[in-house]
Protein backbone atom coordinates (compact mmCIF):
# COMPACT_ATOMS: atom_id res chain seq x y z
CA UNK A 1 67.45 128.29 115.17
CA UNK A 2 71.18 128.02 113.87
CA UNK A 3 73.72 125.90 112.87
CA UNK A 4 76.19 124.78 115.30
CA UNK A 5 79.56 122.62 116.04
CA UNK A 6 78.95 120.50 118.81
CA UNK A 7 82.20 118.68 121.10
CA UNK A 8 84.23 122.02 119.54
CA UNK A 9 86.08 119.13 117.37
CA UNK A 10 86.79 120.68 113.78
CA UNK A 11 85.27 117.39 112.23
CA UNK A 12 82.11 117.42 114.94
CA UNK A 13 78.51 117.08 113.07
CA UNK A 14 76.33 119.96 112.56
CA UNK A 15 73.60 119.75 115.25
CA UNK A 16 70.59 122.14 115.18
CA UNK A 17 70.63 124.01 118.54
CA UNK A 18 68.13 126.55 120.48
CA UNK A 19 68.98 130.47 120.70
CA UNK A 20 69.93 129.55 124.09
CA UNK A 21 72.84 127.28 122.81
CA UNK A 22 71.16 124.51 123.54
CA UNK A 23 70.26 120.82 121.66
CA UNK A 24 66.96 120.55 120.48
CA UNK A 25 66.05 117.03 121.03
CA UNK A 26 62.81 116.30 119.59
CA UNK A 27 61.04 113.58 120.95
CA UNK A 28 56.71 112.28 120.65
CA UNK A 29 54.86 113.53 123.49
CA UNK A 30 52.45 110.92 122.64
CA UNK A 31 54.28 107.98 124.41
CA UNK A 32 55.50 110.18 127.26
CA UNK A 33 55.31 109.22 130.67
CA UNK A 34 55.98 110.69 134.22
CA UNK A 35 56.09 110.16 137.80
CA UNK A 36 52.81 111.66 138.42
CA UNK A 37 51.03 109.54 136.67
CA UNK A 38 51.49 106.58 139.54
CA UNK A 39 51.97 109.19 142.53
CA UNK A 40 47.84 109.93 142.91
CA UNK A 41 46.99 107.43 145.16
CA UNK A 42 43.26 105.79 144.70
CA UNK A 43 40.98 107.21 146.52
CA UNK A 44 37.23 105.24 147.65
CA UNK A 45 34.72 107.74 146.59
CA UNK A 46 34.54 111.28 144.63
CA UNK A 47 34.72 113.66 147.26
CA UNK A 48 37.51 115.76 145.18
CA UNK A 49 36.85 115.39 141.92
CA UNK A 50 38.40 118.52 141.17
CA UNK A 51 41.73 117.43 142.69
CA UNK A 52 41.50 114.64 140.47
CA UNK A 53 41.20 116.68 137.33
CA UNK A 54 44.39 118.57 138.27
CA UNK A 55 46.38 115.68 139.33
CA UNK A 56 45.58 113.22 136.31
CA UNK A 57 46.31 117.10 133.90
CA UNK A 58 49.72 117.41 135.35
CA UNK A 59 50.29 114.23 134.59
CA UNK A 60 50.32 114.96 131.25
CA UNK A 61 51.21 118.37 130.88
CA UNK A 62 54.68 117.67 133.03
CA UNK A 63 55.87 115.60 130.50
CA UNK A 64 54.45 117.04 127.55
CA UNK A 65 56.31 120.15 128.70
CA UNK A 66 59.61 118.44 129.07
CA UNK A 67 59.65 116.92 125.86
CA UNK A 68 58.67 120.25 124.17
CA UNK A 69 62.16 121.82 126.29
CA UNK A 70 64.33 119.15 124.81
CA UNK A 71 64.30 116.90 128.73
CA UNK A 72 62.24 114.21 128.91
CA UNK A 73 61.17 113.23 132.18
CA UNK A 74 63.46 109.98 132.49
CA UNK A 75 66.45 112.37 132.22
CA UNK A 76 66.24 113.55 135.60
CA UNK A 77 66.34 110.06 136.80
CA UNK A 78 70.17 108.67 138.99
CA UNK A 79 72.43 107.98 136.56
CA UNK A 80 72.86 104.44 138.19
CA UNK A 81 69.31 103.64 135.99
CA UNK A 82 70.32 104.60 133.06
CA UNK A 83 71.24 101.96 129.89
CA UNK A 84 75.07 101.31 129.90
CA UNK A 85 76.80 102.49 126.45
CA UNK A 86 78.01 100.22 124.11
CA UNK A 87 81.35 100.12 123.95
CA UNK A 88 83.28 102.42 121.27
CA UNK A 89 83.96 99.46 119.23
CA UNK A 90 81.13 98.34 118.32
CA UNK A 91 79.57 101.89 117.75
CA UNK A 92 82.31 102.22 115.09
CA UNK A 93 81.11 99.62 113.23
CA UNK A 94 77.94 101.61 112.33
CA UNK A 95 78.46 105.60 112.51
CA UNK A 96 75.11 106.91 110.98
CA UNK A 97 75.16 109.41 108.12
CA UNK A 98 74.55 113.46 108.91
CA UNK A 99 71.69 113.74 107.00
CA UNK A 100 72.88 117.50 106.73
CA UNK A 101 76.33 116.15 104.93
CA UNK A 102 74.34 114.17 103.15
CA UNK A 103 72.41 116.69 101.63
CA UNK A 104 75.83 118.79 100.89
CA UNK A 105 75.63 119.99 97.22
CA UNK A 106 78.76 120.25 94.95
CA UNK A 107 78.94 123.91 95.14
CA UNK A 108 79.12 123.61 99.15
CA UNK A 109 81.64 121.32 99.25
CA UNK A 110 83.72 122.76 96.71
CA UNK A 111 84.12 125.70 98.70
CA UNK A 112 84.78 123.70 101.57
CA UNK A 113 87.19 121.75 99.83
CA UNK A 114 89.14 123.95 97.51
CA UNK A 115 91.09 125.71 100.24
CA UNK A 116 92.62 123.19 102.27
CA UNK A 117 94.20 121.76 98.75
CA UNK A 118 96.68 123.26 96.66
CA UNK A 119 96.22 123.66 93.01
CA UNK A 120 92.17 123.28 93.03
CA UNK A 121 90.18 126.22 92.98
CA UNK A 122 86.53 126.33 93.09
CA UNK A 123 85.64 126.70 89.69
CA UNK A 124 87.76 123.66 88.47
CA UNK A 125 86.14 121.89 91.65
CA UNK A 126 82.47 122.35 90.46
CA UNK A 127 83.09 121.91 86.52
CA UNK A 128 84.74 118.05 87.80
CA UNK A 129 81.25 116.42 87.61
CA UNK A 130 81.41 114.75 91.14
CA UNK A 131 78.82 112.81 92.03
CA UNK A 132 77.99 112.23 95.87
CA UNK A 133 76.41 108.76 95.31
CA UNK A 134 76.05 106.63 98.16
CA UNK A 135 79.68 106.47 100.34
CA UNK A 136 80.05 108.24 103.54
CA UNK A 137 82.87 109.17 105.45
CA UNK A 138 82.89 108.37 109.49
CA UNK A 139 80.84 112.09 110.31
CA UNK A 140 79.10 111.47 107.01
CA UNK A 141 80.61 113.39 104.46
CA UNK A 142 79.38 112.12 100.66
CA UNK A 143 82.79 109.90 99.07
CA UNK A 144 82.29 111.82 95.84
CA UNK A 145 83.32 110.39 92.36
CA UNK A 146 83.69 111.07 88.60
CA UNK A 147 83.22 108.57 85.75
CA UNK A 148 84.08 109.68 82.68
CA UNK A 149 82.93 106.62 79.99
CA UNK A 150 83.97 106.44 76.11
CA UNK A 151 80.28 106.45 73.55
CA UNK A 152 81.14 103.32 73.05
CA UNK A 153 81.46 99.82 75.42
CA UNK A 154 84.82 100.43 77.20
CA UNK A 155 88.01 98.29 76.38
CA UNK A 156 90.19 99.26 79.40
CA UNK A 157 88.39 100.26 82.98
CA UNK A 158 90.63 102.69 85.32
CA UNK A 159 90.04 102.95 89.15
CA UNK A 160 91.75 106.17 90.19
CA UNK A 161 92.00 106.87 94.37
CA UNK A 162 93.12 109.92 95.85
CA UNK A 163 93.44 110.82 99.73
CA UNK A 164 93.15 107.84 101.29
CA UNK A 165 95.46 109.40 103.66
CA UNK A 166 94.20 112.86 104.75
CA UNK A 167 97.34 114.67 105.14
CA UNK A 168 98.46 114.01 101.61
CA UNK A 169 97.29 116.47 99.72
CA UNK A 170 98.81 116.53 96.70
CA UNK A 171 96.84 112.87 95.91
CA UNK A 172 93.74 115.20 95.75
CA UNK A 173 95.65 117.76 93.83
CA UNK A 174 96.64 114.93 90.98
CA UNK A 175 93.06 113.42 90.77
CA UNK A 176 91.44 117.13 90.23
CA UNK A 177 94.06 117.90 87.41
CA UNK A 178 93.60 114.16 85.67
CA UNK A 179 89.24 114.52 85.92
CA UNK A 180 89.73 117.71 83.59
CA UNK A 181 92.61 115.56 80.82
CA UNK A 182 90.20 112.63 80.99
CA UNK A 183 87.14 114.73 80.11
CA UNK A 184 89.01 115.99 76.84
CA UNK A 185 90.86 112.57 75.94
CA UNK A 186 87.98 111.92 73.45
CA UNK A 187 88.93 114.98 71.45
CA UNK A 188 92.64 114.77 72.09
CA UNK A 189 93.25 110.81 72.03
CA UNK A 190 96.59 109.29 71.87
CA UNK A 191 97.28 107.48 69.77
CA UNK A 192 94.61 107.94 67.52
CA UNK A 193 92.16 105.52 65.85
CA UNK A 194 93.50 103.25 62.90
CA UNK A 195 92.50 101.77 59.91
CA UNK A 196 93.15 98.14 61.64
CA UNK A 197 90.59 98.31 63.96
CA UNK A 198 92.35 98.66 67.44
CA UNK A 199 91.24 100.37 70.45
CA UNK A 200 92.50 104.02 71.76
CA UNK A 201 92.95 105.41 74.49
CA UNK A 202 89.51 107.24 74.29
CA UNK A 203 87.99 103.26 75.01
CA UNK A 204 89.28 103.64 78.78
CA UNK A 205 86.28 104.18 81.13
CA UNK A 206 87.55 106.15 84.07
CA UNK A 207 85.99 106.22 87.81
CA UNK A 208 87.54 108.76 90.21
CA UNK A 209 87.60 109.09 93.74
CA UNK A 210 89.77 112.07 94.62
CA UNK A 211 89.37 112.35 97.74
CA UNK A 212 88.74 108.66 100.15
CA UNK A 213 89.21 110.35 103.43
CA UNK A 214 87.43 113.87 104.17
CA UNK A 215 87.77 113.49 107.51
CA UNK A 216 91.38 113.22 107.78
CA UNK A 217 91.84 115.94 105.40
CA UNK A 218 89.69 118.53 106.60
CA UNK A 219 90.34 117.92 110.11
CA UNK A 220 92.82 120.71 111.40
CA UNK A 221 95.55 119.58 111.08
CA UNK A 222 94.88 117.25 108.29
CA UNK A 223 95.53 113.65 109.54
CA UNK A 224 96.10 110.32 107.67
CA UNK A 225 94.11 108.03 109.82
CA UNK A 226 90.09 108.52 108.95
CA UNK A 227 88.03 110.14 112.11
CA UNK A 228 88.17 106.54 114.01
CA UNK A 229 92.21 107.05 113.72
CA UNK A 230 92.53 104.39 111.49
CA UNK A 231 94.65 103.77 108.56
CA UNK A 232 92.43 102.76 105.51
CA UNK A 233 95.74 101.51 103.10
CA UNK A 234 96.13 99.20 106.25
CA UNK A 235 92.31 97.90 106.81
CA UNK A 236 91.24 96.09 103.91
CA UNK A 237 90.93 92.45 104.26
CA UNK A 238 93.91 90.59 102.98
CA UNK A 239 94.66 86.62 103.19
CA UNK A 240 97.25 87.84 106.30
CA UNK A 241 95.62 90.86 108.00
CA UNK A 242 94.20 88.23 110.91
CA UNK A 243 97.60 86.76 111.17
CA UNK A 244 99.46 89.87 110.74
CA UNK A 245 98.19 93.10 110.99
CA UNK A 246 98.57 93.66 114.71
CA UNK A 247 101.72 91.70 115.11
CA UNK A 248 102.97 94.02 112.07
CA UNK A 249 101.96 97.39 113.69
CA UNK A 250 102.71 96.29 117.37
CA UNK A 251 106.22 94.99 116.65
CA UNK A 252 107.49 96.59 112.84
CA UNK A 253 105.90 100.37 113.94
CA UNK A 254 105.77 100.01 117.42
CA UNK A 255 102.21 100.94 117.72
CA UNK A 256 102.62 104.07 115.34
CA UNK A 257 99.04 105.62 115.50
CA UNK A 258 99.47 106.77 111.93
CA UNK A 259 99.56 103.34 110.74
CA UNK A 260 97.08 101.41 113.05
CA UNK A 261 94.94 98.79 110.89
CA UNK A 262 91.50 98.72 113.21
CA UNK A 263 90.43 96.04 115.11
CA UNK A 264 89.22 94.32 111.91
CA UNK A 265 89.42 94.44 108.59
CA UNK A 266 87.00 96.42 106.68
CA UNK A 267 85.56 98.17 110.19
CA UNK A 268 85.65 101.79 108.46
CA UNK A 269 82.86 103.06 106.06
CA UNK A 270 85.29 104.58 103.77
CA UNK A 271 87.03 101.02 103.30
CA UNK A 272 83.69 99.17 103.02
CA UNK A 273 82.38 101.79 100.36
CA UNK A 274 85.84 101.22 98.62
CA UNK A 275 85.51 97.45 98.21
CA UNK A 276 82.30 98.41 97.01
CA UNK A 277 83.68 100.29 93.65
CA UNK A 278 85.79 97.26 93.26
CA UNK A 279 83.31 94.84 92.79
CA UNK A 280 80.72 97.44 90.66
CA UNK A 281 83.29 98.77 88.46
CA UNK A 282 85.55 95.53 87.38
CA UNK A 283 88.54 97.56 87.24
CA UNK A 284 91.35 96.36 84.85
CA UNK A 285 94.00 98.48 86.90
CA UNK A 286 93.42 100.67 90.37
CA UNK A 287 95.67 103.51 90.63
CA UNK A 288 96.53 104.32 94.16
CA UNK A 289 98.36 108.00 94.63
CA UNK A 290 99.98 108.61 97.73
CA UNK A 291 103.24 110.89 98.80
CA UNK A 292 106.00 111.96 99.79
CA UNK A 293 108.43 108.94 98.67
CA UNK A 294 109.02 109.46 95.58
CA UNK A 295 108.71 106.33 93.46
CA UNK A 296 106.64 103.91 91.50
CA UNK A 297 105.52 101.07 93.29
CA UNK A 298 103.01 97.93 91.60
CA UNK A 299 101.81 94.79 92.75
CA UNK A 300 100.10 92.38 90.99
CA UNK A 301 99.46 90.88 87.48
CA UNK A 302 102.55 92.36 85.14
CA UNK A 303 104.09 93.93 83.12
CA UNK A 304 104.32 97.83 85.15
CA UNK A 305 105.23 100.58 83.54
CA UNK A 306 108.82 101.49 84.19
CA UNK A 307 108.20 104.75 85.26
CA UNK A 308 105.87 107.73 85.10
CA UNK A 309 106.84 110.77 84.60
CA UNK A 310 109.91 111.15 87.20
CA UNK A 311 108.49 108.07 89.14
CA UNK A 312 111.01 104.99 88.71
CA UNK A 313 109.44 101.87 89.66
CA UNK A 314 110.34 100.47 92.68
CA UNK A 315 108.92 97.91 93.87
CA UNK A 316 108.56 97.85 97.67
CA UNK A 317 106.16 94.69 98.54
CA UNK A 318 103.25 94.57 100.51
CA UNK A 319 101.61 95.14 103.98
CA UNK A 320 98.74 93.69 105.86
CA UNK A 321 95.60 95.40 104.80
CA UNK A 322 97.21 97.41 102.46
CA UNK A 323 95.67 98.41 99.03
CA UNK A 324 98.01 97.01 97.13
CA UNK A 325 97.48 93.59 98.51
CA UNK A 326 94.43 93.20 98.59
CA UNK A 327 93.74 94.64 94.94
CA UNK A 328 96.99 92.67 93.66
CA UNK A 329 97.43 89.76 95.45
CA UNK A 330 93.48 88.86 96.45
CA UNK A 331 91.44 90.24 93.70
CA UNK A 332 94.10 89.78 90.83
CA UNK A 333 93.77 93.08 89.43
CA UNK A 334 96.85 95.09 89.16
CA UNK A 335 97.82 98.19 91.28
CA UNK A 336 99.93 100.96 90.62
CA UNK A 337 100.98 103.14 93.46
CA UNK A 338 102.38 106.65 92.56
CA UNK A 339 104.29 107.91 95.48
CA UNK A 340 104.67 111.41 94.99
CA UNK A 341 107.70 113.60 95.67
CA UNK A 342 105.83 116.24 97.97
CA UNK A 343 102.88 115.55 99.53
CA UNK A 344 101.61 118.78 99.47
CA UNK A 345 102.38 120.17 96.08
CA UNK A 346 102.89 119.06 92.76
CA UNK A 347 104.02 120.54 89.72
CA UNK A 348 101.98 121.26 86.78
CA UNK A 349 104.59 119.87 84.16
CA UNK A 350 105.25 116.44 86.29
CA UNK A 351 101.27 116.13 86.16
CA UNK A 352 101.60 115.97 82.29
CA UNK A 353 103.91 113.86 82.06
CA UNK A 354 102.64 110.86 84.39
CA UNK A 355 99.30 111.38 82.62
CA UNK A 356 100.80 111.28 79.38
CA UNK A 357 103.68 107.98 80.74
CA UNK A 358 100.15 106.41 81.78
CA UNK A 359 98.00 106.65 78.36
CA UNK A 360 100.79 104.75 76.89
CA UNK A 361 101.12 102.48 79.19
CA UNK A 362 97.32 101.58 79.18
CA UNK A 363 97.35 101.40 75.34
CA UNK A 364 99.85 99.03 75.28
CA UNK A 365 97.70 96.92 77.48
CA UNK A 366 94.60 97.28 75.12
CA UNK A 367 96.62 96.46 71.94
CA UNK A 368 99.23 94.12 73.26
CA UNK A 369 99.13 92.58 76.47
CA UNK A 370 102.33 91.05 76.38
CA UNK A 371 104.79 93.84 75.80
CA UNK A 372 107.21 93.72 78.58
CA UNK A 373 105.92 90.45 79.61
CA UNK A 374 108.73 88.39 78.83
CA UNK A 375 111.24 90.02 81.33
CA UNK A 376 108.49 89.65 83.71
CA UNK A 377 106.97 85.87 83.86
CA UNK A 378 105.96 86.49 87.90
CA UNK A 379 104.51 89.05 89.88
CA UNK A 380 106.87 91.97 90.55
CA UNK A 381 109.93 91.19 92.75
CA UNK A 382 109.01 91.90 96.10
CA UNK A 383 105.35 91.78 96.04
CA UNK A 384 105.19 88.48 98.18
CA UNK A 385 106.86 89.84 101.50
CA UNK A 386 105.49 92.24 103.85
CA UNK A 387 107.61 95.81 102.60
CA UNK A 388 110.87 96.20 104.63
CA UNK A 389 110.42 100.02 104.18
CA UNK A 390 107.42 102.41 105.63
CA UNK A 391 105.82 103.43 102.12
CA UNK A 392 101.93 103.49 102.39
């Protein structure tokens, strides 16, 4: 018995299969029944009792038999009997976990993992501390994430995303790097802890999710829809994604399926599980990292940072079911979107420095709210108007 690929998609489940290549379906013989069992016709005496025996034997042994070959009995019945499917929508709405991805260790998906994204190797991969907890992709693959928590009862709580679109890989590549800084930001804090009493940087409690969509980024080629082809920055439920969402994608990206929303809001695990972290983790600020565009984007409570690292800020607004409206606009809690410049590679130095443009940021939050606030009264420009420009 083997492990096998079964539809020959890249992203199909692993099914067990026969030596033959076949399915093994295993079903209880106990509640099997068959055609034979009604076929032996009563008879008035027991002239035959012998015929009896072998009749009322193959009625069980026929079945029996078929279960044990992976066909029950009912299988060979017209197709015209059979139930009628659901329809795909609804089966969407609850895609069961592989228990074999389930069971996926770190090690195993490490490997998996670590070639199909630049600038993470395997070692680096397994030393991160992922968890798998409890999220699963569409073809259940574990939503893995890292918290890395101060000794003491944070002051500042950081929501970092990475790869909620599949095919931008250097998202992945940025939450890898920033796992390893956070783990050492105890002994390497900045600033460092004064006489006065303030909080540092090593209060922050971090949660990571490097990688939202495993589907769309191991599929070959990697995609940025999840494996229902949906967009997950365009499916969480904002005040306008029943108004707008369709009307947005029909008419502003004329039906682009990179950017289709679902047929609902929150119909894909991955966005469910996501809304999920929200609520557990109280986030004071989600950071969303995305590519290729190049810029700083943030929506919600101010002040934002002015830039990071090479990032200016740039605010573009929001869409229907995007990330940054929902977590800005619904829930209150600021987002910060980093566009990156490539989405497939980014440099080691411009890693650094956003990290480094971030701690400062985030300290001024813990020890004075209100810097920058003055030039900034309202949300940030552009934040109330669906974005004229196709960002994510």
């Amino acid at each position: 018995m083997t492990l096998a690929r079964r539809g020959g998609s890249p992203l199909a489940l692993p099914t067990l299969v026969d030596s033959k290549g076949e399915e093994i379906v295993i079903q209880d013989p106990r509640g099997a029944t068959g055609p034979l069992a009604a076929a032996a016709p009563a008879r008035p005496n027991n002239r035959w009792p012998i015929g009896l025996i072998v009749l009322a034997g193959a009625a069980l042994l026929v079945p029996a038999l078929a279960s044990i070959h992976g066909r029950s009995v009912d299988a060979a019945k017209p197709a015209a009997t059979a139930a009628p499917r659901p329809p795909v929508a609804a089966s969407r709405a609850a895609a069961p976990a592989s228990p074999t991805a389930a069971a996926i260790d770190l090690a195993q998906w490490c490997a998996r993992l670590a070639p199909a994204v630049p600038g993470v190797d395997q070692p680096a991969c397994r030393a991160s501390g992922l968890q798998p907890g409890t999220g699963r992709s569409v073809h259940g693959m574990p939503l893995w994430t890292n918290d890395v928590l101060p000794t003491g009862a944070p002051k500042f709580r950081v929501l970092l995303l990475g790869g909620i679109h599949g095919d931008e890989l250097a998202s992945v590549t940025l939450a890898f790097d920033w796992i390893a800084r956070s783990h050492g930001v105890q002994a390497q804090a900045m600033p460092r802890a004064t006489k006065t009493g303030k909080p540092t940087i090593s209060d922050v409690a971090w949660r990571f999710v490097p990688l939202l969509n495993p589907d769309g980024l191991l599929h070959a080629p990697s995609t940025r829809v999840n494996a229902h082809g949906v967009d997950l920055n365009r499916n969480f439920p904002t005040a306008d994604w029943a108004r707008d969402a369709q009307p947005y994608w029909i008419q502003r990206t004329k039906r682009d399926p990179r950017r289709f929303p679902g047929l609902q809001p929150l119909s894909e695990p991955e966005s469910r599980w996501l809304l999920e972290q929200i609520d557990q983790f109280h986030p004071d600020l989600i950071v969303s990292v995305h590519a290729p565009y190049g810029l700083l984007d943030f929506d919600g409570p101010p002040p934002a940072p002015r830039r990071l690292g090479s990032l200016q800020l740039d605010p573009v607004g929001v869409y229907p079911g995007s990330l940054g409206n929902y977590g800005g606009l619904v829930k209150n809690v600021p987002v910060m979107t980093l566009e990156l410049k490539n989405a497939r590679a980014v440099a080691p130095q411009e890693l650094a420095a956003m990290w480094n443009d971030l701690q400062r940021w985030i300290y001024e939050q813990m020890t004075n709210p209100g810097v920058q606030a003055s030039a900034q009264r309202s949300l940030v420009p552009g934040t109330r108007v669906i974005g004229a420009r196709r960002v994510d």
